[in-house]
Protein backbone atom coordinates (compact mmCIF):
# COMPACT_ATOMS: atom_id res chain seq x y z
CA UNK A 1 128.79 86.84 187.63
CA UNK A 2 127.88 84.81 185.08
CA UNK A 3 124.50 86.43 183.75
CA UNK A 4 126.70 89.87 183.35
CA UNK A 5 129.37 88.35 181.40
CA UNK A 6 126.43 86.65 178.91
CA UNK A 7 124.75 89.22 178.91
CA UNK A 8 128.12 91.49 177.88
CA UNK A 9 128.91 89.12 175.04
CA UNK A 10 125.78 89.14 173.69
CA UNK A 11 125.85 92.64 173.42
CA UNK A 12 129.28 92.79 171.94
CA UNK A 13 128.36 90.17 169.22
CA UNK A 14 125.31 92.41 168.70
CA UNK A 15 127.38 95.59 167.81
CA UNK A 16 129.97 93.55 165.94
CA UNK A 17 127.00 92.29 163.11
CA UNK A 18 125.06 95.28 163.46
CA UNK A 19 128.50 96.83 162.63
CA UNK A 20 129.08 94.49 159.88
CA UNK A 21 125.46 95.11 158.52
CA UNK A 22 126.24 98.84 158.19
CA UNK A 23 129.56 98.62 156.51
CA UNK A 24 127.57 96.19 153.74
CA UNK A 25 124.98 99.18 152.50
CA UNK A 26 127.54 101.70 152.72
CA UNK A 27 130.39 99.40 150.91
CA UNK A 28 127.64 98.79 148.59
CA UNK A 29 127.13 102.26 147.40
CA UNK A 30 131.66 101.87 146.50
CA UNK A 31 132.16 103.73 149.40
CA UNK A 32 135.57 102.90 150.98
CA UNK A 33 136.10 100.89 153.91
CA UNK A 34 137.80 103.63 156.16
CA UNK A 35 135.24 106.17 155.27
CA UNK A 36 132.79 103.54 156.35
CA UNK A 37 134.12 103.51 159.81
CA UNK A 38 133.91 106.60 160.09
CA UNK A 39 130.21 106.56 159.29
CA UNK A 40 130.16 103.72 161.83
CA UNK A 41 131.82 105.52 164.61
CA UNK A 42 129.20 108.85 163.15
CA UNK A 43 126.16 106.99 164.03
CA UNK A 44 125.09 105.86 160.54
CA UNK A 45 122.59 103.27 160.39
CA UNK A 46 121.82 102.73 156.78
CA UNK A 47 122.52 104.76 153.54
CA UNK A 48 119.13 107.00 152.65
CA UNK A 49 116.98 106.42 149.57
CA UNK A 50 118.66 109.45 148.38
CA UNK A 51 122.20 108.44 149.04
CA UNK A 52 121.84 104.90 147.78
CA UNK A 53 120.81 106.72 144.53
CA UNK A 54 123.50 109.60 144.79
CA UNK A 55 126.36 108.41 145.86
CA UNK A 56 126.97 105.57 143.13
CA UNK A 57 126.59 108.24 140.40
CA UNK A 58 129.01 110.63 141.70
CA UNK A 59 131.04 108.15 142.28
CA UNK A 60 130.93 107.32 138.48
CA UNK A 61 132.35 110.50 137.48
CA UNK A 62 128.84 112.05 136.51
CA UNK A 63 126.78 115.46 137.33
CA UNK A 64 123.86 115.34 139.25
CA UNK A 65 120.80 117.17 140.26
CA UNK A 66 119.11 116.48 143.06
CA UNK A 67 115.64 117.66 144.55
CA UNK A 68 114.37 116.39 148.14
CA UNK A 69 112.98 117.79 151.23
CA UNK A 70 114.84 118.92 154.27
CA UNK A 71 116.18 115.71 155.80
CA UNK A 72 116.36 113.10 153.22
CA UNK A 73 121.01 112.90 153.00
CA UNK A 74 121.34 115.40 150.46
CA UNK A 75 124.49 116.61 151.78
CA UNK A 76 126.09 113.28 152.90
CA UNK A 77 125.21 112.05 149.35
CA UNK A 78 127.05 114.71 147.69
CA UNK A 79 129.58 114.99 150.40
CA UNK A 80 130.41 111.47 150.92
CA UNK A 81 131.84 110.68 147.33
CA UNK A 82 133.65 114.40 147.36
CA UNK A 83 135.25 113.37 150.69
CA UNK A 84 136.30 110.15 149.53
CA UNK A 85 137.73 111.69 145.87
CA UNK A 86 139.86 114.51 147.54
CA UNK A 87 141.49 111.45 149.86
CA UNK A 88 142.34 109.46 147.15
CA UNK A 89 146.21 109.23 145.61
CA UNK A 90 144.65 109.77 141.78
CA UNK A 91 143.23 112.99 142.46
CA UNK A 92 146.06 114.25 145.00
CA UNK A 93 148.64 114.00 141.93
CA UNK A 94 145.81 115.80 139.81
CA UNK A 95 143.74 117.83 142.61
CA UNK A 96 141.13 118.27 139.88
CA UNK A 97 137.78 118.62 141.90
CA UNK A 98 134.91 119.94 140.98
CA UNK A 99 131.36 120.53 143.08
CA UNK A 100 128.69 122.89 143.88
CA UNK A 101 126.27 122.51 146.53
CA UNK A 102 123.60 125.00 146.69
């Protein structure tokens, strides 16, 4: 009855900030919004040290070299911004994309 239907809107107003809370660091980092759900719907709490450091750079249009241990985002920081840069209408009209993972 009535303690189940609390109890269910507390934990849907729980999700919804929790929800917003994620979408802030990642939006943060100039992510966009629907790549952010998608990190949402992923299971992404927060960005990593790594990625809060990456992503913003790559996103800038500059190289970078990066050196952590097994674990740390590495991928999703150099992934994320290449994701978001082949799905934008600039680079479909000049499909100029450029990265090497190693």
């Amino acid at each position: 009855g009535y303690f189940k239907t609390l109890l269910f809107v507390s934990y849907f107003i729980a999700i919804f900030f929790i929800r917003i809370k994620i979408k802030h660091y990642f939006n943060e980092l100039g992510l966009e919004e629907n790549l952010i759900d998608q990190l949402v719907v992923s299971g992404y709490k927060h960005p990593t040290e790594v990625q809060t450091k990456v992503i913003p750079v790559i996103l800038s249009g500059k190289d970078v070299v990066v050196e952590s241990q097994t674990g740390t985002g590495k991928t999703a920081a150099f992934a994320l911004p290449t994701i978001q840069s082949l799905l934008s209408v600039d680079n479909k009209k000049k499909k100029k994309i450029r990265i090497l993972i190693l």
